[in-house]
N, C-alpha and C. Protein backbone atom coordinates (compact mmCIF):
# COMPACT_ATOMS: atom_id res chain seq x y z
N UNK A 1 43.45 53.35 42.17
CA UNK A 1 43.20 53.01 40.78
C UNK A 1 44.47 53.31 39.96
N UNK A 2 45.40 52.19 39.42
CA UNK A 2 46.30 52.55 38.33
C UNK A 2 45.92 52.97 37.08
N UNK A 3 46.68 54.02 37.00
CA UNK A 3 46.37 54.63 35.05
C UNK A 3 46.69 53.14 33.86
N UNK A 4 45.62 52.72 33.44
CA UNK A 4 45.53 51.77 32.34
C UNK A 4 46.09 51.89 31.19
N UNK A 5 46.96 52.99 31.16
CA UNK A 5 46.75 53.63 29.27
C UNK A 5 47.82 52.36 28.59
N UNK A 6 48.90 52.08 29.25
CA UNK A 6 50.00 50.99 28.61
C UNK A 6 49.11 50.02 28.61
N UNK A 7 48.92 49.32 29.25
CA UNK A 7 48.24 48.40 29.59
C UNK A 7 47.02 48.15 27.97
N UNK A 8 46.13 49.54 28.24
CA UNK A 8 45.32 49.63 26.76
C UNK A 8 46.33 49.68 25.35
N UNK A 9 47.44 50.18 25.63
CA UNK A 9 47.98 49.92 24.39
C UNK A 9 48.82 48.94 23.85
N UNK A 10 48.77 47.99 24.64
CA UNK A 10 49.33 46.54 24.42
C UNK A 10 48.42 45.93 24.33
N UNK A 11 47.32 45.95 24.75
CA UNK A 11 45.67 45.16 24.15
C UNK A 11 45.70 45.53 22.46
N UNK A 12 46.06 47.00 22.31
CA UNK A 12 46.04 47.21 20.87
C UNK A 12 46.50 46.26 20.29
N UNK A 13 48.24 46.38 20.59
CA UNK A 13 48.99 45.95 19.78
C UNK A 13 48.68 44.23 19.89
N UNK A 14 48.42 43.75 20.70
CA UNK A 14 48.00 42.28 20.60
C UNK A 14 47.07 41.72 20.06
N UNK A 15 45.50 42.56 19.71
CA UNK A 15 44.75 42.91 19.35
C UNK A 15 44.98 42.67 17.58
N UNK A 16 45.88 43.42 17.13
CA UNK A 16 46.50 43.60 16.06
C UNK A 16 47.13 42.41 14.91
N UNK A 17 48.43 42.06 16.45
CA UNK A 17 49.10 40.85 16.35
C UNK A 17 47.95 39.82 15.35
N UNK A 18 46.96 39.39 16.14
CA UNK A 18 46.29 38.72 16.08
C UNK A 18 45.21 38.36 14.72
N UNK A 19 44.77 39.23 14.55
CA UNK A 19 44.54 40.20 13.15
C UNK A 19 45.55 39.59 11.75
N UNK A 20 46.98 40.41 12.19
CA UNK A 20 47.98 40.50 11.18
C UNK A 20 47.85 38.14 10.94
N UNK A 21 48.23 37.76 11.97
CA UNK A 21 48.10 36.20 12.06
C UNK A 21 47.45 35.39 11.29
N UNK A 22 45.99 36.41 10.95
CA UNK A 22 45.03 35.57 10.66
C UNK A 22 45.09 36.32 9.49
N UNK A 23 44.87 37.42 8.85
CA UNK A 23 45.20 37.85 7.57
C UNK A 23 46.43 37.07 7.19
N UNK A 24 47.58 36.71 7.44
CA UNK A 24 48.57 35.93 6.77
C UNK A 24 47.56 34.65 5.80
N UNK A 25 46.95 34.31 6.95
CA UNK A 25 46.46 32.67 6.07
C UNK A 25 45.06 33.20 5.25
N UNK A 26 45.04 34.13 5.15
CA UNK A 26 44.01 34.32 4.39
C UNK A 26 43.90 35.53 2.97
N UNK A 27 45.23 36.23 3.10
CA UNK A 27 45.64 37.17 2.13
C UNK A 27 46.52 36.57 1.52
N UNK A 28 46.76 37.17 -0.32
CA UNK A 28 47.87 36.59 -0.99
C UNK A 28 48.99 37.36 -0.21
N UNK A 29 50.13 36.84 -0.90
CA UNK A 29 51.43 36.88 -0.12
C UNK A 29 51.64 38.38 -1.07
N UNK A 30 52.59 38.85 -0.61
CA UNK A 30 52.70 40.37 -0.98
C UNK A 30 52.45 41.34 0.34
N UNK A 31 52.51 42.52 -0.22
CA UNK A 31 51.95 43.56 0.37
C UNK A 31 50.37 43.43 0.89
N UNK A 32 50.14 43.78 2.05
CA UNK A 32 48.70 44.09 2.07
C UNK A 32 47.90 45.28 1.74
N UNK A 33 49.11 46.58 1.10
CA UNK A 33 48.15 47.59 0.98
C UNK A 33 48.86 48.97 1.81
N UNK A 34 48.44 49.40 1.63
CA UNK A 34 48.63 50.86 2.56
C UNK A 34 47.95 50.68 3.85
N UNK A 35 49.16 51.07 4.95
CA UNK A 35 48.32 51.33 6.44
C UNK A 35 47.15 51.78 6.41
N UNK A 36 46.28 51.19 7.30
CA UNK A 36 44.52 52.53 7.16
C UNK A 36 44.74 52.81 8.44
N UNK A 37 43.80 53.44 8.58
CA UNK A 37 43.43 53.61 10.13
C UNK A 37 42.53 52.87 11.13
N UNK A 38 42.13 52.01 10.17
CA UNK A 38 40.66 51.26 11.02
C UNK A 38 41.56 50.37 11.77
N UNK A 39 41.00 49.59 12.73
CA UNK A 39 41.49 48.76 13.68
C UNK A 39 40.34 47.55 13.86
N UNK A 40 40.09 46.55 13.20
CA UNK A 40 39.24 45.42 13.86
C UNK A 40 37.47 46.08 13.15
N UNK A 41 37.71 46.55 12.31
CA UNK A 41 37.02 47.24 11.39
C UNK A 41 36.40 48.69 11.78
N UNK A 42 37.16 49.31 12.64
CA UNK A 42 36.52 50.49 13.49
C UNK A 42 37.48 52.02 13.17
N UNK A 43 36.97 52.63 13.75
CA UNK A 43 37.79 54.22 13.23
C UNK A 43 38.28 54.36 14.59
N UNK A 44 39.80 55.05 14.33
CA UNK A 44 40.58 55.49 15.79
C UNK A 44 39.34 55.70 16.78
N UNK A 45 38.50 56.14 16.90
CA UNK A 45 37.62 57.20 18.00
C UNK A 45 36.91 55.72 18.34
N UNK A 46 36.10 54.76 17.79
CA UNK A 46 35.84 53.63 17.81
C UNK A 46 36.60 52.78 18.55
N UNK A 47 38.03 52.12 18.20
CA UNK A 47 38.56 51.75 18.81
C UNK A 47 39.12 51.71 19.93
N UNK A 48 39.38 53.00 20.21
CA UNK A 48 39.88 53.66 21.20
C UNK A 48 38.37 53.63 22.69
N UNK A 49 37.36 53.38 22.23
CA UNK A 49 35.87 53.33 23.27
C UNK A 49 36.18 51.75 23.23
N UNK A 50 36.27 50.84 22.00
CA UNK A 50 36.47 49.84 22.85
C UNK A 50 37.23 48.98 23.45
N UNK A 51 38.82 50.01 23.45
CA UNK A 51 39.66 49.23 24.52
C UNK A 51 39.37 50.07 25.47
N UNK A 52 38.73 50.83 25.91
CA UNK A 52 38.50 51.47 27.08
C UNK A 52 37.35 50.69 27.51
N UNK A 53 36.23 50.42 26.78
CA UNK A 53 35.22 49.46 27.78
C UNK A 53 34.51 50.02 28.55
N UNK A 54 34.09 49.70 29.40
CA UNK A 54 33.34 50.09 30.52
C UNK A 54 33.93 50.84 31.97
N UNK A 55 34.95 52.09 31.60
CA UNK A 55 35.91 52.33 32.22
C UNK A 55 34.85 53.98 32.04
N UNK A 56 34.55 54.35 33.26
CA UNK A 56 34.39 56.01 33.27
C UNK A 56 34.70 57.08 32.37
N UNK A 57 33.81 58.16 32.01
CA UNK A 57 34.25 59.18 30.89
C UNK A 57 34.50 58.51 29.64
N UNK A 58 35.12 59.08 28.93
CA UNK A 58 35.83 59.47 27.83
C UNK A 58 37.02 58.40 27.40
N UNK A 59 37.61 57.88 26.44
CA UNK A 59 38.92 57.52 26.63
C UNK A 59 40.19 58.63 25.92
N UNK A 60 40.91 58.71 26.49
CA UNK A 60 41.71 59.69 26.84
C UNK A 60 42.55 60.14 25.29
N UNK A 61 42.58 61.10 25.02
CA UNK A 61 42.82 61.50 23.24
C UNK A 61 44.31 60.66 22.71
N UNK A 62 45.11 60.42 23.97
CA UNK A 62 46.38 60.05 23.57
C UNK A 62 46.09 58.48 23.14
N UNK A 63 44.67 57.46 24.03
CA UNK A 63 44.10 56.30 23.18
C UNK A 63 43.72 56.18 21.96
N UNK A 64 42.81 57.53 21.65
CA UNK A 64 42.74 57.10 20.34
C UNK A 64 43.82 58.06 19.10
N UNK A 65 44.64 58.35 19.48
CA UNK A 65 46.04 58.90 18.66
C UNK A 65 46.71 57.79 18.58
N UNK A 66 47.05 56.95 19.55
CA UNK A 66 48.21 56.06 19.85
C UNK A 66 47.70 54.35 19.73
N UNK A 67 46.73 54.39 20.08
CA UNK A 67 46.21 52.95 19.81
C UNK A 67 46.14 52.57 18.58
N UNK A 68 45.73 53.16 17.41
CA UNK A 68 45.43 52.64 15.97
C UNK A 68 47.15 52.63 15.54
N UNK A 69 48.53 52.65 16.30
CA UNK A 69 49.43 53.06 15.79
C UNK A 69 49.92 51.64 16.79
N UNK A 70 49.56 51.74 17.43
CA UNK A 70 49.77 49.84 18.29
C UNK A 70 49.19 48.86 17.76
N UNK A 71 48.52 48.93 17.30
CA UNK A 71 47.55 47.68 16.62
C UNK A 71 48.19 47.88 14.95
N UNK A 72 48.37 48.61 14.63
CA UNK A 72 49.35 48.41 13.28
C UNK A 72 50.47 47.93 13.22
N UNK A 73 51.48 48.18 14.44
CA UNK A 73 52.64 47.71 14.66
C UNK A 73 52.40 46.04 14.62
N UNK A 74 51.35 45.75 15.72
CA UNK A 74 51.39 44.12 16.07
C UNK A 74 50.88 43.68 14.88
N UNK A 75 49.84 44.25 13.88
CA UNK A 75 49.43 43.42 13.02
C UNK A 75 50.44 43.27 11.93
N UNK A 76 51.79 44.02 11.61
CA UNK A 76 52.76 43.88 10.79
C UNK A 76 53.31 42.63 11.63
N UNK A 77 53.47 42.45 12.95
CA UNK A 77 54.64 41.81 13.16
C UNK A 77 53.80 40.56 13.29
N UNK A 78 52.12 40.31 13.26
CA UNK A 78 51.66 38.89 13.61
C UNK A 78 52.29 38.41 12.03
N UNK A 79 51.61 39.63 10.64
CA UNK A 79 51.70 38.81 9.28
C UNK A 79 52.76 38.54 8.89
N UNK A 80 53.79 38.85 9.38
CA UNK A 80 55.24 38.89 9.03
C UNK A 80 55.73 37.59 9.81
N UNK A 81 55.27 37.16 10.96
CA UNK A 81 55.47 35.72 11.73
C UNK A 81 54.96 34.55 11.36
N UNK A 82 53.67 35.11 10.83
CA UNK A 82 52.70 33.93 10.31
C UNK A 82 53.85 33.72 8.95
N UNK A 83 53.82 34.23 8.80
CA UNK A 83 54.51 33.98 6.88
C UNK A 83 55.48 32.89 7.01
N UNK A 84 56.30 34.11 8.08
CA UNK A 84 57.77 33.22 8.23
C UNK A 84 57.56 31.76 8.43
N UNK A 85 56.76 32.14 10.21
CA UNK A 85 56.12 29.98 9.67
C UNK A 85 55.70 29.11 8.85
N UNK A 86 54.91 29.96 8.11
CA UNK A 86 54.42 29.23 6.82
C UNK A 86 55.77 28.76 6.10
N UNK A 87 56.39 29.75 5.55
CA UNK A 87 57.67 29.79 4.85
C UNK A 87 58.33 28.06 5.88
N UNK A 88 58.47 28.58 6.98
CA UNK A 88 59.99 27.46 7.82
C UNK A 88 58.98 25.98 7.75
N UNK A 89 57.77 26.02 7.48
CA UNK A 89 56.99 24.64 7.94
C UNK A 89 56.43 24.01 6.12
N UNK A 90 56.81 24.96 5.13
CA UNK A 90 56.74 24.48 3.66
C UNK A 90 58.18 24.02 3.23
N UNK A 91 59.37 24.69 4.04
CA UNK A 91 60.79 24.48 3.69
C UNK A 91 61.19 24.55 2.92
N UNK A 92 60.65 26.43 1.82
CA UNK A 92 61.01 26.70 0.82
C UNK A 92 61.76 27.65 1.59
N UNK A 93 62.33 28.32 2.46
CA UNK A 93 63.14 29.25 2.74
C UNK A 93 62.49 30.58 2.34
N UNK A 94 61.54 30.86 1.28
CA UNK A 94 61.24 32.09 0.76
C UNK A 94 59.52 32.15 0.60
N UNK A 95 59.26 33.46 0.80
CA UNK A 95 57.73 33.21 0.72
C UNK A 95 57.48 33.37 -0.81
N UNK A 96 56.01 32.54 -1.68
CA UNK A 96 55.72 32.52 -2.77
C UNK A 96 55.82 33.66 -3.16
N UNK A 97 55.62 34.15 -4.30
CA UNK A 97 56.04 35.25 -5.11
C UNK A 97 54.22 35.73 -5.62
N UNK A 98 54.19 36.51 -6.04
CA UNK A 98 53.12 36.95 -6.39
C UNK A 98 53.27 37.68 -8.03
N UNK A 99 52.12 37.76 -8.34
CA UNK A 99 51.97 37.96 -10.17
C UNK A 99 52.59 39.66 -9.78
């Protein structure tokens, strides 16, 4: 049996990605706010059970420390990609401005 934990924390961060992607087309342009902690609407301890799944015990404390901190990373870098496309496929060079 290989130790899963990378593995779970690139589900985060893709997880995230994915998230950040779809908040682009659906949030005004700006800031979204202050980091939280929730992940996919769940609390670290939450999240962390369900990238572990149906995997024996517990999931391991460094999942749910480190996972809500992977899934933040990817969801900055999905909304920050989505934009940019938006931005390169409107061919204003700059994203809209906000009040």
């Amino acid at each position: 049996m290989s130790w899963p934990y990378l593995e779970l924390l690139e589900a985060a961060h893709s997880l995230g990605r994915a998230d950040g992607g779809l908040a682009a087309q659906v949030e005004p342009a700006g800031s979204v706010g202050p980091q939280s902690t929730c992940c996919r609407g769940r609390e670290p301890e939450e999240f962390a059970r369900l990238l572990w799944a149906d995997r024996p015990g517990a999931p391991p404390s460094g999942l749910r420390v480190n996972a809500p901190l992977w899934y933040a990373h990817g969801f900055s870098e999905g909304l920050a990609a989505e934009r940019r496309q938006a931005v390169t496929a409107a061919g204003t060079g700059s994203l809209p401005r906000t009040s």
